[in-house]
PDB file of N, CA and C in Angstrom:
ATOM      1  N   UNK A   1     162.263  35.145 101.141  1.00  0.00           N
ATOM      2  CA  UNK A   1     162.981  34.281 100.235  1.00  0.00           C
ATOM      3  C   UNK A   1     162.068  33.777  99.122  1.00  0.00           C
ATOM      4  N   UNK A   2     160.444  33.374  99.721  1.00  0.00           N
ATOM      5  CA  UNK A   2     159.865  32.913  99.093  1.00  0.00           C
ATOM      6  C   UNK A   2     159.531  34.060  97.626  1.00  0.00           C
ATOM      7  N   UNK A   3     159.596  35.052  98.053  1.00  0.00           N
ATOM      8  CA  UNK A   3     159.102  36.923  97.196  1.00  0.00           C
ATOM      9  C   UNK A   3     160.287  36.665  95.812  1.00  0.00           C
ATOM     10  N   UNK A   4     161.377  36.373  96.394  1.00  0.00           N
ATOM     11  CA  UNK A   4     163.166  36.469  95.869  1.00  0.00           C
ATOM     12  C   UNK A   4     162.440  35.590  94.496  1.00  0.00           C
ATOM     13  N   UNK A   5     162.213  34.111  94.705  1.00  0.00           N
ATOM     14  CA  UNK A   5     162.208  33.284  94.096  1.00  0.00           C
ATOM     15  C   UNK A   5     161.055  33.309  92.687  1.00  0.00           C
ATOM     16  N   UNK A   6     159.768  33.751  93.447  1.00  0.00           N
ATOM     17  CA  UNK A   6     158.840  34.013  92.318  1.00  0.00           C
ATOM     18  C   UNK A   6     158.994  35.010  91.278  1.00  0.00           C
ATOM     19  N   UNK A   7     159.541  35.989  92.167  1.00  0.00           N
ATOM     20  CA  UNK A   7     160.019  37.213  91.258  1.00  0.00           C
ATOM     21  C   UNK A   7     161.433  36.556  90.039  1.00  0.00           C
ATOM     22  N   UNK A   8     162.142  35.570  90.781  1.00  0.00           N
ATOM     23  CA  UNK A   8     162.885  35.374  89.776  1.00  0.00           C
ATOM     24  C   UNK A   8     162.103  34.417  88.412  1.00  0.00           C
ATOM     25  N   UNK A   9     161.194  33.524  89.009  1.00  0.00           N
ATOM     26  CA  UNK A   9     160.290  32.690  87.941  1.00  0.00           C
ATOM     27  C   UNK A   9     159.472  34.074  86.936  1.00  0.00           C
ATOM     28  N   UNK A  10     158.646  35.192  87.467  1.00  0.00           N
ATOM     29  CA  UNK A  10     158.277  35.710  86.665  1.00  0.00           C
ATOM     30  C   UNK A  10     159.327  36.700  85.610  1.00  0.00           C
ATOM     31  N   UNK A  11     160.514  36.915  86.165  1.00  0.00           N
ATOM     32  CA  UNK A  11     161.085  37.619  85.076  1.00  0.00           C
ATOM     33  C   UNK A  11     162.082  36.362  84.114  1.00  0.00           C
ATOM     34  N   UNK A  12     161.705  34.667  84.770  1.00  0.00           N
ATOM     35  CA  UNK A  12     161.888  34.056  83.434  1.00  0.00           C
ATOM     36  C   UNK A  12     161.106  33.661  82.785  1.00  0.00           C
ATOM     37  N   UNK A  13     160.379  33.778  83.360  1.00  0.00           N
ATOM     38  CA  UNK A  13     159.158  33.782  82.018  1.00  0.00           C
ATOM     39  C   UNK A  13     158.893  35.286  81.077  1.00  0.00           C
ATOM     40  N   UNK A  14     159.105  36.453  82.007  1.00  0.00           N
ATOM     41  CA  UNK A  14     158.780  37.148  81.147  1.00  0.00           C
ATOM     42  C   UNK A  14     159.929  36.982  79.777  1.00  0.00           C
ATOM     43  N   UNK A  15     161.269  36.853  79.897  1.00  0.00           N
ATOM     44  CA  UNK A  15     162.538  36.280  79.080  1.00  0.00           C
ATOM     45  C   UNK A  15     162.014  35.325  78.037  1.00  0.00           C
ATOM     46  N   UNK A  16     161.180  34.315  78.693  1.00  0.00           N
ATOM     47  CA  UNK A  16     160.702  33.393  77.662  1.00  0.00           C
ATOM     48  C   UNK A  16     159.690  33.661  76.718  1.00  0.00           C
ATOM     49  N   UNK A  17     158.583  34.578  77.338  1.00  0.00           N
ATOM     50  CA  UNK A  17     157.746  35.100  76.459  1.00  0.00           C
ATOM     51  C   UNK A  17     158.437  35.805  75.185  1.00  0.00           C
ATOM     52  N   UNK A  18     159.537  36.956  75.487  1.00  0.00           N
ATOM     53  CA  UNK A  18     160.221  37.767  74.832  1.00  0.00           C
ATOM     54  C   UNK A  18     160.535  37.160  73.837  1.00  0.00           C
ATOM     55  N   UNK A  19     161.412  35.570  74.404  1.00  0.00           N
ATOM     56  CA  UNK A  19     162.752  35.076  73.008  1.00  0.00           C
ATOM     57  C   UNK A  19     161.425  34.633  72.190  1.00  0.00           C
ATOM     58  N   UNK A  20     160.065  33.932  72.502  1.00  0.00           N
ATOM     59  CA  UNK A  20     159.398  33.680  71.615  1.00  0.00           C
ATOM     60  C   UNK A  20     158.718  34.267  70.651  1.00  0.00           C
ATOM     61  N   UNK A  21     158.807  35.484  71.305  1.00  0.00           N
ATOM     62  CA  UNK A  21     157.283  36.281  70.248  1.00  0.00           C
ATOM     63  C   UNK A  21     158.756  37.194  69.303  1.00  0.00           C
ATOM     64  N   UNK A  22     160.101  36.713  69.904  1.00  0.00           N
ATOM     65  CA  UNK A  22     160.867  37.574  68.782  1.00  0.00           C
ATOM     66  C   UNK A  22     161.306  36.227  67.855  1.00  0.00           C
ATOM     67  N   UNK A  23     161.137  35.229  67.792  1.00  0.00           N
ATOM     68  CA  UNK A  23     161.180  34.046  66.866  1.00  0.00           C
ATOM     69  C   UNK A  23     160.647  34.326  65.530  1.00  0.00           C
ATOM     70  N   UNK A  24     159.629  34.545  66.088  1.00  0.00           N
ATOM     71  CA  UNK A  24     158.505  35.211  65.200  1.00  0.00           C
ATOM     72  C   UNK A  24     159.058  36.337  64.268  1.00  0.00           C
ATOM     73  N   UNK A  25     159.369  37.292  65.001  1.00  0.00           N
ATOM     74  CA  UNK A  25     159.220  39.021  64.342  1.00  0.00           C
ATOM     75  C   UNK A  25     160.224  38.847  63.408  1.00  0.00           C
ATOM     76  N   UNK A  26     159.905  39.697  62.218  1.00  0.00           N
ATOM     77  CA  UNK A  26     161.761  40.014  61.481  1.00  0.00           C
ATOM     78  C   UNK A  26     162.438  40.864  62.064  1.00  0.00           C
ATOM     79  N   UNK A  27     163.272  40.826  61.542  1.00  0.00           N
ATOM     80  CA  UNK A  27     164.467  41.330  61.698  1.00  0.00           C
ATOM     81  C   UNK A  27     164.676  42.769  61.364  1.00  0.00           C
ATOM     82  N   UNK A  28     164.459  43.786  61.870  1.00  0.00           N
ATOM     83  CA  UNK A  28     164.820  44.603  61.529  1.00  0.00           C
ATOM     84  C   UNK A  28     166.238  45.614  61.880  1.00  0.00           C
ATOM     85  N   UNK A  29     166.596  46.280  60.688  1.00  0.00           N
ATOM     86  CA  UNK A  29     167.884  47.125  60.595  1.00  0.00           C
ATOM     87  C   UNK A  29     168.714  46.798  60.238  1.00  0.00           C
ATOM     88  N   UNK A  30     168.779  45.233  59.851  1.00  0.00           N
ATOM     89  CA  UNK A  30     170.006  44.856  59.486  1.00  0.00           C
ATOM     90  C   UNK A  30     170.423  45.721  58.607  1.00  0.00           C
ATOM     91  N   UNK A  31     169.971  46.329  57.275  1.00  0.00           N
ATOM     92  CA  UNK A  31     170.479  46.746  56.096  1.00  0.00           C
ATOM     93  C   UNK A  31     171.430  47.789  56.583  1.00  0.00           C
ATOM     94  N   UNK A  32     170.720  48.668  57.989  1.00  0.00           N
ATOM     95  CA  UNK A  32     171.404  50.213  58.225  1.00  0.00           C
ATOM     96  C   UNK A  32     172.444  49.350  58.678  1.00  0.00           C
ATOM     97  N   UNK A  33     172.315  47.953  59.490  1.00  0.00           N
ATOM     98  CA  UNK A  33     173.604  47.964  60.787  1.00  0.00           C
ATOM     99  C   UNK A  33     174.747  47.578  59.581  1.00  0.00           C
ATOM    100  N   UNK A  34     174.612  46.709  57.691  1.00  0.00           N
ATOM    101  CA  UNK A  34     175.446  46.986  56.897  1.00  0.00           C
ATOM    102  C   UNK A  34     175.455  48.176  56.412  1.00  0.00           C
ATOM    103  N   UNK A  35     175.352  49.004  56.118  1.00  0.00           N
ATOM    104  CA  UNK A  35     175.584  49.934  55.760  1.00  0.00           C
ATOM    105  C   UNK A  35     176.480  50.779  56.029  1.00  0.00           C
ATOM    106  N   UNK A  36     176.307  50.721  58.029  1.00  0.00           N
ATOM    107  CA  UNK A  36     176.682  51.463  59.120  1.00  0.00           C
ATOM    108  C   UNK A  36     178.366  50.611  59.194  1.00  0.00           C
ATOM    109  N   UNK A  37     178.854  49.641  58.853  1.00  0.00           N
ATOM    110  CA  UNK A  37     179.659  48.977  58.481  1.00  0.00           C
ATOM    111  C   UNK A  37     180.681  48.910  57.531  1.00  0.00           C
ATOM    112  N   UNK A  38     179.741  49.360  56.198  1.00  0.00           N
ATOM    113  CA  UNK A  38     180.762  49.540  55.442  1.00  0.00           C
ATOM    114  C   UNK A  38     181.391  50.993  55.169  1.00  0.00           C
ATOM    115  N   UNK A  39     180.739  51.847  55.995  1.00  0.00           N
ATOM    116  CA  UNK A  39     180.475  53.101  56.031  1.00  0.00           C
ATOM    117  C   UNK A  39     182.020  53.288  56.805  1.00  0.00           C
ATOM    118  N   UNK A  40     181.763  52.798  57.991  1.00  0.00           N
ATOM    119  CA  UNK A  40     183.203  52.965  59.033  1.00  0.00           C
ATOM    120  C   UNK A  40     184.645  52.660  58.202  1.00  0.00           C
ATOM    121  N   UNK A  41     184.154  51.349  58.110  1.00  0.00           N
ATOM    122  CA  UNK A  41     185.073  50.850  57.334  1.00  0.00           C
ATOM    123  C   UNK A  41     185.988  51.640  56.052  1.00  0.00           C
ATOM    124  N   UNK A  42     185.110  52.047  55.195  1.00  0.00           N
ATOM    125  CA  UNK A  42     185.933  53.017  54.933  1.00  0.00           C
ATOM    126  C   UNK A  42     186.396  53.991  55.575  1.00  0.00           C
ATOM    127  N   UNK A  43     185.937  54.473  56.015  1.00  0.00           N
ATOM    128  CA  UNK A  43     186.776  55.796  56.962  1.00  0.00           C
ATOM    129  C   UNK A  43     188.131  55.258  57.441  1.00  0.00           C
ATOM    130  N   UNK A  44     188.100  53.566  57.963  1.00  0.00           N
ATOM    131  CA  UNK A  44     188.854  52.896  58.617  1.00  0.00           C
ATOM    132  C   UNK A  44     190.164  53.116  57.736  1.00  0.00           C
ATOM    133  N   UNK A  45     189.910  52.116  56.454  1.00  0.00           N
ATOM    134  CA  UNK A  45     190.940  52.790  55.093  1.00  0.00           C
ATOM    135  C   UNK A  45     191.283  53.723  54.393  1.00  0.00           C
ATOM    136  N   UNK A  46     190.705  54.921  54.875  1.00  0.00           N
ATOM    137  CA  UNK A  46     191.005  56.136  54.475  1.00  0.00           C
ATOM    138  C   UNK A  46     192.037  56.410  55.668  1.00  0.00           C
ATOM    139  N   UNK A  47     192.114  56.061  56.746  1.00  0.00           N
ATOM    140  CA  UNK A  47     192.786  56.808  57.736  1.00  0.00           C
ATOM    141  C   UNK A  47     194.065  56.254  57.442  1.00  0.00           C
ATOM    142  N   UNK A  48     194.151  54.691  57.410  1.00  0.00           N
ATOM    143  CA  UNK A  48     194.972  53.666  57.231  1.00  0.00           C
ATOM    144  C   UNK A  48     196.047  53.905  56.603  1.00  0.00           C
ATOM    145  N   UNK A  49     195.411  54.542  55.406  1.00  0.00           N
ATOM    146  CA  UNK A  49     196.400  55.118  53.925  1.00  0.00           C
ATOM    147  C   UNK A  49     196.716  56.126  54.155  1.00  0.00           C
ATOM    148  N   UNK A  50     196.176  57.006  55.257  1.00  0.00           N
ATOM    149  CA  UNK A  50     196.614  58.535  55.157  1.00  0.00           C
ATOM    150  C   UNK A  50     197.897  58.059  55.987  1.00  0.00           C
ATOM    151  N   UNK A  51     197.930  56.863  57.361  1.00  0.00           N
ATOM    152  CA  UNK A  51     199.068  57.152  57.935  1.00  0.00           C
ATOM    153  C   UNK A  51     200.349  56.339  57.850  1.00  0.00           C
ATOM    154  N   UNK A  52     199.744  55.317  56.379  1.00  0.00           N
ATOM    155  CA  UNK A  52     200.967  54.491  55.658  1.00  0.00           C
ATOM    156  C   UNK A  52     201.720  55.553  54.746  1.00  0.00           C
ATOM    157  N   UNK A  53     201.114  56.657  53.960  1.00  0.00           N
ATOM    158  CA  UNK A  53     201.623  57.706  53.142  1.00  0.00           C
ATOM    159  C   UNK A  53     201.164  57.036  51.637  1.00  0.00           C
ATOM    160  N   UNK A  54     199.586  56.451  51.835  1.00  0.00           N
ATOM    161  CA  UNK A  54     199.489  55.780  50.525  1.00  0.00           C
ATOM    162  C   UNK A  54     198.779  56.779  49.730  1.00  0.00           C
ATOM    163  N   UNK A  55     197.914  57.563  50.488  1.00  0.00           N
ATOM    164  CA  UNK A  55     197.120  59.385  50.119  1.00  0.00           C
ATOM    165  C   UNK A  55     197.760  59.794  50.071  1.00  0.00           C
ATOM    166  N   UNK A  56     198.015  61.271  49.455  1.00  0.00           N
ATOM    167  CA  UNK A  56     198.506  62.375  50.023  1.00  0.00           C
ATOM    168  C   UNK A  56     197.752  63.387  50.596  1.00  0.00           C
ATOM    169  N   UNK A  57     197.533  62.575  51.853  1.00  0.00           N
ATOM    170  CA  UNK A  57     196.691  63.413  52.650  1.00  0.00           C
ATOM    171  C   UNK A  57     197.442  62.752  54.322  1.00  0.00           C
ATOM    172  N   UNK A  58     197.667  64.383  55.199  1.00  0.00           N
ATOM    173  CA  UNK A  58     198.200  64.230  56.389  1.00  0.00           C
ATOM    174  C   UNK A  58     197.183  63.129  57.591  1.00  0.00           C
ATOM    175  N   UNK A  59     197.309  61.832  58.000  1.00  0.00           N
ATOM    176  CA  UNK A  59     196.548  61.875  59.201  1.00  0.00           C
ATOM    177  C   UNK A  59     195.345  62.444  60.014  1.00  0.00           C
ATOM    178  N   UNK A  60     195.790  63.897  59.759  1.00  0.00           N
ATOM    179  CA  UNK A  60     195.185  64.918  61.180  1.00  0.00           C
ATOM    180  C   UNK A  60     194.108  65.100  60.056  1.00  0.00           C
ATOM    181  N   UNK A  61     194.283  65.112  58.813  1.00  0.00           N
ATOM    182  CA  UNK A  61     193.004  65.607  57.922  1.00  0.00           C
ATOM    183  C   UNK A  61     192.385  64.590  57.364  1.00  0.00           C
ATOM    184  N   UNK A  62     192.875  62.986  57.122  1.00  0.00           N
ATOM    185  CA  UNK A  62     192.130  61.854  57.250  1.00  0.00           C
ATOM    186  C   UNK A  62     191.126  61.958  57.996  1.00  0.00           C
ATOM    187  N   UNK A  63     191.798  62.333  59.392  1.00  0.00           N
ATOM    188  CA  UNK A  63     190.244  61.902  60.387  1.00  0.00           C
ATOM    189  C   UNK A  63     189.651  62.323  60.342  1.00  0.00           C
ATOM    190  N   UNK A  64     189.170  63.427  59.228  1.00  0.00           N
ATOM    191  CA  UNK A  64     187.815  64.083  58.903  1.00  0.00           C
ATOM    192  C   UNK A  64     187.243  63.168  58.138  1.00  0.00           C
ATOM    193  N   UNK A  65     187.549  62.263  57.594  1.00  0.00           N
ATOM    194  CA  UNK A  65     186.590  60.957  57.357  1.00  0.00           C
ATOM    195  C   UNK A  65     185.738  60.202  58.225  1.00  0.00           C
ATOM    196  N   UNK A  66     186.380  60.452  59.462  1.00  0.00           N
ATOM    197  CA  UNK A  66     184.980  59.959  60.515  1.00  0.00           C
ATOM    198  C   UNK A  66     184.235  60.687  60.569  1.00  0.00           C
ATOM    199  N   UNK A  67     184.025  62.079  60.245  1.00  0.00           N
ATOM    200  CA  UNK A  67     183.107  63.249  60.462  1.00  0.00           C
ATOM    201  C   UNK A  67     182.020  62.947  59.161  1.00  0.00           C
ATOM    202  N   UNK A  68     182.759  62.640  58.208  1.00  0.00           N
ATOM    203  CA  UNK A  68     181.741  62.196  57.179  1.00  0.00           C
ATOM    204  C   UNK A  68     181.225  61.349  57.446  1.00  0.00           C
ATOM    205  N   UNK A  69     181.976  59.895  58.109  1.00  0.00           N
ATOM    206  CA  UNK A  69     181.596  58.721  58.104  1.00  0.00           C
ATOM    207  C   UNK A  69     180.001  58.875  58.970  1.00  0.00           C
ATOM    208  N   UNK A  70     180.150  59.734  60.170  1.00  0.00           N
ATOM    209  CA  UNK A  70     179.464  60.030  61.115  1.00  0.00           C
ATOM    210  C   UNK A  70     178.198  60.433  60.254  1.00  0.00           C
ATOM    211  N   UNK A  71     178.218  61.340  59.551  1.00  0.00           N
ATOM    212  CA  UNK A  71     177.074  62.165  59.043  1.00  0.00           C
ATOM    213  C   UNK A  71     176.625  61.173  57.992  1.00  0.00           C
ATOM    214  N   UNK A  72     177.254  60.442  57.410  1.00  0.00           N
ATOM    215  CA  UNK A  72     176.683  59.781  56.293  1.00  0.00           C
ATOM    216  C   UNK A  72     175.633  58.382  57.277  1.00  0.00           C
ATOM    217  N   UNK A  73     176.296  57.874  58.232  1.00  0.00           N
ATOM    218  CA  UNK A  73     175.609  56.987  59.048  1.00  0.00           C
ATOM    219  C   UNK A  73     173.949  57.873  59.472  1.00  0.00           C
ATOM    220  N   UNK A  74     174.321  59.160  59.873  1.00  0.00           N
ATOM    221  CA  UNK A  74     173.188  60.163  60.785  1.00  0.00           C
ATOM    222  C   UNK A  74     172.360  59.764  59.933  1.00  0.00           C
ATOM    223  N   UNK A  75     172.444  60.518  58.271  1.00  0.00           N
ATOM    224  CA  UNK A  75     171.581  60.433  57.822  1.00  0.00           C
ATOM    225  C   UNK A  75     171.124  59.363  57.064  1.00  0.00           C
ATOM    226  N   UNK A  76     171.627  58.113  56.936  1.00  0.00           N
ATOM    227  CA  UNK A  76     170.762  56.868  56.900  1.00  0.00           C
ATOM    228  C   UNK A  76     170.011  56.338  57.803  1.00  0.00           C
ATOM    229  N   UNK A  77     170.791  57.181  59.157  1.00  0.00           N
ATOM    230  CA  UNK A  77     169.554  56.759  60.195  1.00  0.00           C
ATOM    231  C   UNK A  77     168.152  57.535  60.095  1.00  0.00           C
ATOM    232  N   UNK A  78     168.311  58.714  59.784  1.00  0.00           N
ATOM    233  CA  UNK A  78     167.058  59.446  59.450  1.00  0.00           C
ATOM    234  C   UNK A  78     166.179  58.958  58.929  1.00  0.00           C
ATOM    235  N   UNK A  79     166.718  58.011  57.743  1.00  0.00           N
ATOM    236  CA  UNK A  79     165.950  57.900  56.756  1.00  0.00           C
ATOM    237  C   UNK A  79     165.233  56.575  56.431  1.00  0.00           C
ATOM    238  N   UNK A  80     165.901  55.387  57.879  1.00  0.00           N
ATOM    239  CA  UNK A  80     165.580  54.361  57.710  1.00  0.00           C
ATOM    240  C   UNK A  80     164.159  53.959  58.611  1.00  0.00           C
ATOM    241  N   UNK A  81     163.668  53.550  57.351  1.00  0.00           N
ATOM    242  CA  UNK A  81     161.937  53.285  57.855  1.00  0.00           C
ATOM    243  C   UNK A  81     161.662  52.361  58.973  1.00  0.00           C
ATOM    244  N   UNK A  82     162.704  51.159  59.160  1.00  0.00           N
ATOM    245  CA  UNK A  82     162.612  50.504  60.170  1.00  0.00           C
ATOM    246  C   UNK A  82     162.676  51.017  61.536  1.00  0.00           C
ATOM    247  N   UNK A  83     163.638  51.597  61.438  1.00  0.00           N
ATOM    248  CA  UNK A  83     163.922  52.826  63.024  1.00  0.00           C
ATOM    249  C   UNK A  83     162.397  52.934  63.516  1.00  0.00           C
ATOM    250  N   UNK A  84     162.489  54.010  62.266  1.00  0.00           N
ATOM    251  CA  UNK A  84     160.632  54.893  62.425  1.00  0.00           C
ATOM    252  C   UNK A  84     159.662  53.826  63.026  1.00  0.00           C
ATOM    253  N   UNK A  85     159.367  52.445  62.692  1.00  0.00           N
ATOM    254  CA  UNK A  85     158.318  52.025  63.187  1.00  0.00           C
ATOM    255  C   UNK A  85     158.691  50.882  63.973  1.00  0.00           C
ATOM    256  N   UNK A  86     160.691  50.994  64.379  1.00  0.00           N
ATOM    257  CA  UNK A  86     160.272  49.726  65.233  1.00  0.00           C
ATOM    258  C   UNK A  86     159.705  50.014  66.947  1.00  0.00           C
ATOM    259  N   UNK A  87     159.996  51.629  66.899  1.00  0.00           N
ATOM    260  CA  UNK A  87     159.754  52.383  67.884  1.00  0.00           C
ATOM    261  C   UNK A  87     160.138  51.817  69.031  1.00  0.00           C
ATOM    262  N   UNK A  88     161.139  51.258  69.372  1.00  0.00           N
ATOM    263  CA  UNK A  88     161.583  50.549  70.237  1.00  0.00           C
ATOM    264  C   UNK A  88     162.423  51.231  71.739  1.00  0.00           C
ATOM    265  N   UNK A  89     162.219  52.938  71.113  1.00  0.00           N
ATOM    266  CA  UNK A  89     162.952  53.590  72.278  1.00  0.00           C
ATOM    267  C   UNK A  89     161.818  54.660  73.155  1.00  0.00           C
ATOM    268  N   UNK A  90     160.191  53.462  72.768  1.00  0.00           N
ATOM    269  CA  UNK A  90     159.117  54.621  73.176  1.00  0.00           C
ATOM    270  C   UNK A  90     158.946  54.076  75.237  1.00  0.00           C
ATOM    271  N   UNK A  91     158.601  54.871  76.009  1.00  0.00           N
ATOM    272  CA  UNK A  91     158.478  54.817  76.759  1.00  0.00           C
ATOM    273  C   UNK A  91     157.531  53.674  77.543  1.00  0.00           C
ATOM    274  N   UNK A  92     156.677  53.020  76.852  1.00  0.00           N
ATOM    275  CA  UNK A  92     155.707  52.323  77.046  1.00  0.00           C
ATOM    276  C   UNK A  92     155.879  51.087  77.102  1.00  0.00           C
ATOM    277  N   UNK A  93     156.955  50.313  76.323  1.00  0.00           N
ATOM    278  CA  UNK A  93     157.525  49.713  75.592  1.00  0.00           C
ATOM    279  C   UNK A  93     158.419  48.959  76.637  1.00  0.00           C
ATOM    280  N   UNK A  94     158.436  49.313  77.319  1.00  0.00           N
ATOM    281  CA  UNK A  94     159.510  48.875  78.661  1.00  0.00           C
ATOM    282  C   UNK A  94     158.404  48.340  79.157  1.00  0.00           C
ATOM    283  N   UNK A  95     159.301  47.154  80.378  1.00  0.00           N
ATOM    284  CA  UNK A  95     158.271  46.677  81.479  1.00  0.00           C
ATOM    285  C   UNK A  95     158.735  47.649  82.840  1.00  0.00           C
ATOM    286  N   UNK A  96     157.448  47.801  83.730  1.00  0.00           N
ATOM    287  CA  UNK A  96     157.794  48.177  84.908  1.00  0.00           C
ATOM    288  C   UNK A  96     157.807  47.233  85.750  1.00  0.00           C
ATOM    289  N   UNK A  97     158.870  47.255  87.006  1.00  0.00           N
ATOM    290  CA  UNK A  97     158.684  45.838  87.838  1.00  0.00           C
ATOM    291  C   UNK A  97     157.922  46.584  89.245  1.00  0.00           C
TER     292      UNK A  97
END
């Protein structure tokens, strides 16, 4: 019980260490996560209009706007420098318990 308990104190502290040293850090990605936003979003109103009859374009071929929407997101992700160095999906980077 006594094992249960410390283990729960060290993973709140490790929590506390975390929220602090991210107080600190900026912020990164916001720009992609707008981007990635207004990006959908249109697709959203492209579909919208295809199935009010405000395009003249069928539905079934609207939703090839998510295919763009998709690729246009891909490649801002490619290209966004923050990704690249927040490296946040490296293996090391994790805690082991």
């Amino acid at each position: 019980m006594t094992d249960q308990i410390q283990s729960l104190r060290d993973d709140l502290d490790y929590m506390k260490a975390l929220a602090r040293e991210g107080r600190q850090a900026p912020i990164l990605g916001g720009a992609l996560l707008a981007v990635a936003g207004v990006d959908f979003a249109a697709a959203s109103f492209v579909q919208y209009a295809a199935i009010k009859g405000l395009i003249g374009v069928t539905p079934g071929m609207a939703s090839l706007s998510w295919l763009a929407a998709m690729a246009v997101f891909a490649s801002n992700c490619s290209r966004s420098a923050p990704a690249r160095e927040a490296n946040w999906l490296r293996a090391d980077n994790c805690r082991s318990s």
